[in-house]
PDB file of N, CA and C in Angstrom:
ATOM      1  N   UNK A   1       0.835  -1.179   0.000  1.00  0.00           N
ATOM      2  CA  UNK A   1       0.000   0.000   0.000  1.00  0.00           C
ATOM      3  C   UNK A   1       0.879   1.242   0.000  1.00  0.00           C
ATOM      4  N   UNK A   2       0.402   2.220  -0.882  1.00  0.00           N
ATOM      5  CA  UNK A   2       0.967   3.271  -0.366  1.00  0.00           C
ATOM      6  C   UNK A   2       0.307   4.657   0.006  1.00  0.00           C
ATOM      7  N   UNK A   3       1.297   5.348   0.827  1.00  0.00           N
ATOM      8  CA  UNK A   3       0.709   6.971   1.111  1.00  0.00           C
ATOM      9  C   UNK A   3       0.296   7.570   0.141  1.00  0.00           C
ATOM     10  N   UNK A   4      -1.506   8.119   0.497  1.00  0.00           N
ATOM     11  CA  UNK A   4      -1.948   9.262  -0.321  1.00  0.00           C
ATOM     12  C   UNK A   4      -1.888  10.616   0.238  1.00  0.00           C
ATOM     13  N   UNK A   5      -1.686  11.515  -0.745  1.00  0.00           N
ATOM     14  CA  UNK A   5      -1.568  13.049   0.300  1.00  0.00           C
ATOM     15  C   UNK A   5      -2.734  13.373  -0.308  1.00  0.00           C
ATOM     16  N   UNK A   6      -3.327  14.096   1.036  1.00  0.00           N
ATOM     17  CA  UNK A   6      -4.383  14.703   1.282  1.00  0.00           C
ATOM     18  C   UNK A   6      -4.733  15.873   0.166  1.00  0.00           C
ATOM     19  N   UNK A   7      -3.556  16.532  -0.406  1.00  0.00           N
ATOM     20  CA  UNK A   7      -4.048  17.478  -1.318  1.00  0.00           C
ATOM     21  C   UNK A   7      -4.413  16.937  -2.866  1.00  0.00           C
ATOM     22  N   UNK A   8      -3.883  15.133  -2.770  1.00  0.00           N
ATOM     23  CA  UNK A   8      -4.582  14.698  -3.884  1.00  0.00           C
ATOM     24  C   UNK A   8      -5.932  14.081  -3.865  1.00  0.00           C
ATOM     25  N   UNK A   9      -5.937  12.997  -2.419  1.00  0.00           N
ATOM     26  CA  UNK A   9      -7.363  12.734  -2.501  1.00  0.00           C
ATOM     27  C   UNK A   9      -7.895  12.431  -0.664  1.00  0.00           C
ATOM     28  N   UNK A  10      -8.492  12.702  -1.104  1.00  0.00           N
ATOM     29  CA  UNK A  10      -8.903  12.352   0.631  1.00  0.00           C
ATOM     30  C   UNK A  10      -9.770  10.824   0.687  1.00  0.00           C
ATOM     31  N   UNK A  11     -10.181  10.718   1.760  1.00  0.00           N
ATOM     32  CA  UNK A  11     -11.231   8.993   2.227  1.00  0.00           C
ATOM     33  C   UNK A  11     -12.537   9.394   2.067  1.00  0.00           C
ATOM     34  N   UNK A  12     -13.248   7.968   1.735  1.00  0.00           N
ATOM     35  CA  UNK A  12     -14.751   8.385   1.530  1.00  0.00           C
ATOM     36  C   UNK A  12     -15.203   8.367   2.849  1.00  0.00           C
ATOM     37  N   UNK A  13     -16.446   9.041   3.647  1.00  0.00           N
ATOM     38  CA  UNK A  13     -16.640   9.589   4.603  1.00  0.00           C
ATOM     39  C   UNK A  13     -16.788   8.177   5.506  1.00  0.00           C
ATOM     40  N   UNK A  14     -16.418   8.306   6.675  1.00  0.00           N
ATOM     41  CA  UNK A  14     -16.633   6.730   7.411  1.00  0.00           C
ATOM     42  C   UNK A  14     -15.398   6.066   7.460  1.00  0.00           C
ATOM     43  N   UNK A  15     -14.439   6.011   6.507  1.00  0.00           N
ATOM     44  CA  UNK A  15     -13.306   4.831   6.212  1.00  0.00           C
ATOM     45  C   UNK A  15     -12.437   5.301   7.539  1.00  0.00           C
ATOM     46  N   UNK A  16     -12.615   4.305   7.689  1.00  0.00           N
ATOM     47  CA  UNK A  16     -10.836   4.085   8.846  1.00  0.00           C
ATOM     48  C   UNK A  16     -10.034   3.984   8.082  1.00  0.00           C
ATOM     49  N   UNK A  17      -8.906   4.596   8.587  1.00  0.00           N
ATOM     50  CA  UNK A  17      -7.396   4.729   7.762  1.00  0.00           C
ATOM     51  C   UNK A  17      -6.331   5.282   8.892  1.00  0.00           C
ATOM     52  N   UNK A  18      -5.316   4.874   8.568  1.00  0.00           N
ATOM     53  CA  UNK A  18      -3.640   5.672   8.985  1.00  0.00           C
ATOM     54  C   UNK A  18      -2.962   6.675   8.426  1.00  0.00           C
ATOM     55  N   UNK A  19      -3.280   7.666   8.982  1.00  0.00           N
ATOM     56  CA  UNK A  19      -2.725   8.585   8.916  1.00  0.00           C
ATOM     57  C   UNK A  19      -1.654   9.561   9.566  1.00  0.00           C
ATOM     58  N   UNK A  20      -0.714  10.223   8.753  1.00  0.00           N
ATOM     59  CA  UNK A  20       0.267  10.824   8.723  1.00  0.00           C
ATOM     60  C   UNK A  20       0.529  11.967   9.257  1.00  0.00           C
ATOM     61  N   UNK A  21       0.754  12.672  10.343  1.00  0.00           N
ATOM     62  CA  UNK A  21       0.475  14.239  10.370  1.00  0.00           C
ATOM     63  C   UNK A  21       2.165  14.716  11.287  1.00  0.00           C
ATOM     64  N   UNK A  22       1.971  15.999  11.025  1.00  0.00           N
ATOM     65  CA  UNK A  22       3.187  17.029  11.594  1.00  0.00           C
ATOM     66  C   UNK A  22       2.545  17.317  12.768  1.00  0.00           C
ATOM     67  N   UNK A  23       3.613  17.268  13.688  1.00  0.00           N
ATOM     68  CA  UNK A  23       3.127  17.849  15.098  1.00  0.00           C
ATOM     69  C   UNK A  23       4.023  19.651  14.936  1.00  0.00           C
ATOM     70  N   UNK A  24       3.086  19.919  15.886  1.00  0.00           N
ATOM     71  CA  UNK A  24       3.458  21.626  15.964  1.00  0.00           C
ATOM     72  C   UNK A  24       4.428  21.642  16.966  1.00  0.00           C
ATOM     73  N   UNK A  25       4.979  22.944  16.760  1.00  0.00           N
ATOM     74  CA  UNK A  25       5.809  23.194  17.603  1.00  0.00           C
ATOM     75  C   UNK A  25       5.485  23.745  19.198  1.00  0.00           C
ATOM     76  N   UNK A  26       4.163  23.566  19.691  1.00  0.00           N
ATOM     77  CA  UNK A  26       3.306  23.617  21.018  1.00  0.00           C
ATOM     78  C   UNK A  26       3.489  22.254  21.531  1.00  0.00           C
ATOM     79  N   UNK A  27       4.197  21.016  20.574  1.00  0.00           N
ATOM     80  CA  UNK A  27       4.263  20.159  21.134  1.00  0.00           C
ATOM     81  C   UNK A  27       5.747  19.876  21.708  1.00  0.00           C
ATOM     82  N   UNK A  28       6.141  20.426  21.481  1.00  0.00           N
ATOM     83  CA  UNK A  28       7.621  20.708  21.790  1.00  0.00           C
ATOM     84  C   UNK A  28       8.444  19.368  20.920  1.00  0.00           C
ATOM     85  N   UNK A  29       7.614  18.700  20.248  1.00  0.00           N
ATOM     86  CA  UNK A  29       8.853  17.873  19.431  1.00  0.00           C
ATOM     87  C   UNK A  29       8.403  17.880  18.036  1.00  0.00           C
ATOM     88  N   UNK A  30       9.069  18.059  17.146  1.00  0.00           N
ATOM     89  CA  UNK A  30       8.485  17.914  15.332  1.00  0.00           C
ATOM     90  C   UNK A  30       8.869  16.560  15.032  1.00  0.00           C
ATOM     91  N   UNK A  31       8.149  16.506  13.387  1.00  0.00           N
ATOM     92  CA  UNK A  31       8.457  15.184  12.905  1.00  0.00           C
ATOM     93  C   UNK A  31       6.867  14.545  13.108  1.00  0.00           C
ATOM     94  N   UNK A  32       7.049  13.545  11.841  1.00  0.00           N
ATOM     95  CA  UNK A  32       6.092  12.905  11.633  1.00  0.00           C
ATOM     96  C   UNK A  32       5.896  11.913  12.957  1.00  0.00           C
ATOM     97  N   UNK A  33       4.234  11.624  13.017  1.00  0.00           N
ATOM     98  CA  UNK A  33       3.372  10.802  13.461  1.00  0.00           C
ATOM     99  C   UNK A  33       2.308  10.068  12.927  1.00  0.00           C
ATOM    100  N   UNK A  34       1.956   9.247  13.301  1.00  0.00           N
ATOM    101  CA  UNK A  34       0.835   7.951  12.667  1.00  0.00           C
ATOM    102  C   UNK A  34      -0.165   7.914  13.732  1.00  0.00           C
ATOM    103  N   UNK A  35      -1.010   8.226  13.472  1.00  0.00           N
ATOM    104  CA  UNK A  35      -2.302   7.340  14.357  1.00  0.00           C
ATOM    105  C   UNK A  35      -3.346   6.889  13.379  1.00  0.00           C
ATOM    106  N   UNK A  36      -4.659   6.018  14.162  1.00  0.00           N
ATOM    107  CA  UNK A  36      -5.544   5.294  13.381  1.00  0.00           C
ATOM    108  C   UNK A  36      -6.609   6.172  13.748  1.00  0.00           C
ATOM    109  N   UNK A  37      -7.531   6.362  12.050  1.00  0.00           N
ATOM    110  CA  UNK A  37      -8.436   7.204  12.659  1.00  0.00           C
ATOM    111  C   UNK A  37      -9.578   6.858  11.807  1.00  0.00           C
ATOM    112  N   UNK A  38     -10.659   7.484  11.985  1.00  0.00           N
ATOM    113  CA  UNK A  38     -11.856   7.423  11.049  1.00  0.00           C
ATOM    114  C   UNK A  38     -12.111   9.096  10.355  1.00  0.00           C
ATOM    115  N   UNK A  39     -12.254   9.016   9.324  1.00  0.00           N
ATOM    116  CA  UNK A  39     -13.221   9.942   8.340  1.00  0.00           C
ATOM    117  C   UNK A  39     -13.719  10.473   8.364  1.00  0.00           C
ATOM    118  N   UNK A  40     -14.617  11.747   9.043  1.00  0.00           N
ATOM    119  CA  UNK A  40     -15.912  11.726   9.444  1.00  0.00           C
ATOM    120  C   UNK A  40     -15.941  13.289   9.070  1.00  0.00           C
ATOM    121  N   UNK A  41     -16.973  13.996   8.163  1.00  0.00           N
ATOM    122  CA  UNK A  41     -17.585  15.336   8.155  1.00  0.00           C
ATOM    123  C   UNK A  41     -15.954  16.145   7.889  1.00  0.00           C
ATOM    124  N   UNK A  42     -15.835  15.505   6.865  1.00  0.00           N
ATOM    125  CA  UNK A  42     -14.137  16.317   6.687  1.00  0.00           C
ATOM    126  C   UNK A  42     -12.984  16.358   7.132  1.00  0.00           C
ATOM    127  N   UNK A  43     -12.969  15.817   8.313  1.00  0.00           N
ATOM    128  CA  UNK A  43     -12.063  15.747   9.637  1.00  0.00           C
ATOM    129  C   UNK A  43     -11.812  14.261   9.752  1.00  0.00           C
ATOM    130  N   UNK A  44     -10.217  13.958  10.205  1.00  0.00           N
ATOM    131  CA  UNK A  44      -9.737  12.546  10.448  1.00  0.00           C
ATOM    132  C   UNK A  44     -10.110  12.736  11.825  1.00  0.00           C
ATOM    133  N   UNK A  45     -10.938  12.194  12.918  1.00  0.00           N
ATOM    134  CA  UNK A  45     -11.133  12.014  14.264  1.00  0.00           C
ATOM    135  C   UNK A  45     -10.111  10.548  14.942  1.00  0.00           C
ATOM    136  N   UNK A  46      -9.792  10.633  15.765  1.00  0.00           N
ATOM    137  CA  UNK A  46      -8.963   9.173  16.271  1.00  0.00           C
ATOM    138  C   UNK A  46     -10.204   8.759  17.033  1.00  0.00           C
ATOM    139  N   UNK A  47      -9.972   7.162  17.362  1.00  0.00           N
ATOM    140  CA  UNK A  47     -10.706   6.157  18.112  1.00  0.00           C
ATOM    141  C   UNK A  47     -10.756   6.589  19.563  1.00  0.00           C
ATOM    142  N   UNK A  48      -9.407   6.893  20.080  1.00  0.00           N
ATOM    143  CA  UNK A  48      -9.221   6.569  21.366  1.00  0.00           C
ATOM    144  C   UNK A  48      -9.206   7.733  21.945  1.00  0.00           C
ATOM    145  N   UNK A  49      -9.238   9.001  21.175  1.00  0.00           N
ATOM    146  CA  UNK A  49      -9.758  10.171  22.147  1.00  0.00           C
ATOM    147  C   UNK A  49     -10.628  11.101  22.090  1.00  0.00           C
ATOM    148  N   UNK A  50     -11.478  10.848  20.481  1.00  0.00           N
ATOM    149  CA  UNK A  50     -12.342  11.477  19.845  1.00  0.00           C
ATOM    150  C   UNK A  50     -11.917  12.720  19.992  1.00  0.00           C
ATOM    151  N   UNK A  51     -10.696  13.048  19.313  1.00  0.00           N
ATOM    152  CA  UNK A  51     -10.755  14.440  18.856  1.00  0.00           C
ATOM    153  C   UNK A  51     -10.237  14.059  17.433  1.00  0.00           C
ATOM    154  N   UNK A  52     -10.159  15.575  17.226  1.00  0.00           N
ATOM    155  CA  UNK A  52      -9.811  15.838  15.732  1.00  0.00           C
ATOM    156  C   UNK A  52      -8.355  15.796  15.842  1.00  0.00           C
ATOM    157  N   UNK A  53      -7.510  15.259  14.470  1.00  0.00           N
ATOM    158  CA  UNK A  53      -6.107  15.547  14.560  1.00  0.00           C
ATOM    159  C   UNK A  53      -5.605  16.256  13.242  1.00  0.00           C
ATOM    160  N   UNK A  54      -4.868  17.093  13.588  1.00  0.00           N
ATOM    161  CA  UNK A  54      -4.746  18.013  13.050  1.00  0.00           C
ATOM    162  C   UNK A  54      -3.252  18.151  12.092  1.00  0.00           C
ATOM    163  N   UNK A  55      -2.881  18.974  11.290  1.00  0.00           N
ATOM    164  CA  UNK A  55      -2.125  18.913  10.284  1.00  0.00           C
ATOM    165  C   UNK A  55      -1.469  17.317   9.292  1.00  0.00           C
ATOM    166  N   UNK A  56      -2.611  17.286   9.249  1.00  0.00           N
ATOM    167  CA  UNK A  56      -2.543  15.369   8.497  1.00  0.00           C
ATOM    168  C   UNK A  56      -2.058  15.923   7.008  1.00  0.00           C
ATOM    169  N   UNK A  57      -1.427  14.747   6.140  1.00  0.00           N
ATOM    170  CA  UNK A  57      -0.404  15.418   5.268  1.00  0.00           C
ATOM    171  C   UNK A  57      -0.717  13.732   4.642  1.00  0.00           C
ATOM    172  N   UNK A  58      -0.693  13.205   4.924  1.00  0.00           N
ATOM    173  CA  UNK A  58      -1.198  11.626   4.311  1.00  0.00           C
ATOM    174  C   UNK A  58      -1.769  10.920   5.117  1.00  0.00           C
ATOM    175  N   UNK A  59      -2.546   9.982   4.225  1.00  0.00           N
ATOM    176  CA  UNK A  59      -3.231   8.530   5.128  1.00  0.00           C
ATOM    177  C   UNK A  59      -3.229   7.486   3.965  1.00  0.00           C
ATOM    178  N   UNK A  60      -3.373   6.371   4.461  1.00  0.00           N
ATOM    179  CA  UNK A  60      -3.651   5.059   4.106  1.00  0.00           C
ATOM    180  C   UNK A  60      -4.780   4.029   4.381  1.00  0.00           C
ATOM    181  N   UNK A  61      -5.382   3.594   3.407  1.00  0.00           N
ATOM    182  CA  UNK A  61      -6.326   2.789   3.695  1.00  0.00           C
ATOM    183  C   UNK A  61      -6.027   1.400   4.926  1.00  0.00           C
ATOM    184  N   UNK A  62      -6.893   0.736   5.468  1.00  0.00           N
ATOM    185  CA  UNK A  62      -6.375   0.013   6.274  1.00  0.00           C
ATOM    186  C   UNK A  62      -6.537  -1.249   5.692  1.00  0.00           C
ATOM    187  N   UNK A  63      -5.540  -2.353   6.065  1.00  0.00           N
ATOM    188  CA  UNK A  63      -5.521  -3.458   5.023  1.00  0.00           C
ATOM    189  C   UNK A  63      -7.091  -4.589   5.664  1.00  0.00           C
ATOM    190  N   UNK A  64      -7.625  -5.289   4.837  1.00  0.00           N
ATOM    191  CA  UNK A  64      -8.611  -6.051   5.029  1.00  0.00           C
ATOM    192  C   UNK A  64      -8.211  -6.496   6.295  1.00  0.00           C
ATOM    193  N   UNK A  65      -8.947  -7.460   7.304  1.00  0.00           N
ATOM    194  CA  UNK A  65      -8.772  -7.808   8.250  1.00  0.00           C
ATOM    195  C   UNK A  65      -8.904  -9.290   8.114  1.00  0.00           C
ATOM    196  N   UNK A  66      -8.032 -10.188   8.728  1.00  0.00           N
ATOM    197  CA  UNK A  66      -7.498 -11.597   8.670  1.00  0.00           C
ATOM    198  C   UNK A  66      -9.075 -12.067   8.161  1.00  0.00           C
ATOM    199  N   UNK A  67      -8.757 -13.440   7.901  1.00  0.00           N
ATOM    200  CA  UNK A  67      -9.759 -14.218   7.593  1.00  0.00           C
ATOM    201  C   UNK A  67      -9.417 -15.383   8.596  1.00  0.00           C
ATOM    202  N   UNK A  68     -10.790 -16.544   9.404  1.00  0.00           N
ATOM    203  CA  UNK A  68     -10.470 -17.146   9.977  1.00  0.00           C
ATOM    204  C   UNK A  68      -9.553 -18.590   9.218  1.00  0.00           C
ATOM    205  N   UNK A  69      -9.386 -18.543   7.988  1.00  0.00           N
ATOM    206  CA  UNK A  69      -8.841 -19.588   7.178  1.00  0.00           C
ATOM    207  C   UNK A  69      -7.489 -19.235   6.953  1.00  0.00           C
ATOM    208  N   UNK A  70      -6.624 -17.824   7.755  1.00  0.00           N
ATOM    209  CA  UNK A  70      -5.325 -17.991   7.539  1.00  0.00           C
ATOM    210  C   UNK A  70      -4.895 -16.228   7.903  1.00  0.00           C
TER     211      UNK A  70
END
């Protein structure tokens, strides 16, 4: 799979995906980060804290999920 940037296409509304973003300098460290998030009303939201995350720069679809046959 690879990284799409956001200024080419974005996720259809709903999709979970991994995404890519710059942390600010309020965070006191730069450089890329990954979290898992969902789609929703324009905005990548994460699972685990329901907020919005902010300066996303790519994401990735998430790969199918195992099958019980392997």
């Amino acid at each position: 799979m690879e990284w799409i940037r956001v200024k080419d296409k974005l996720p259809e509304n709903n999709e979970e995906c991994l995404v890519a973003f710059d942390l600010s300098p309020e965070y006191f460290i730069l450089g890329k980060c990954y979290h898992l998030c969902i789609y929703q009303e324009e905005k990548f939201h994460t699972w685990e804290l329901s907020k919005i995350v902010p300066n996303v720069t790519h994401w990735m679809p998430l790969p199918k999920p195992p099958s019980e046959k392997g």
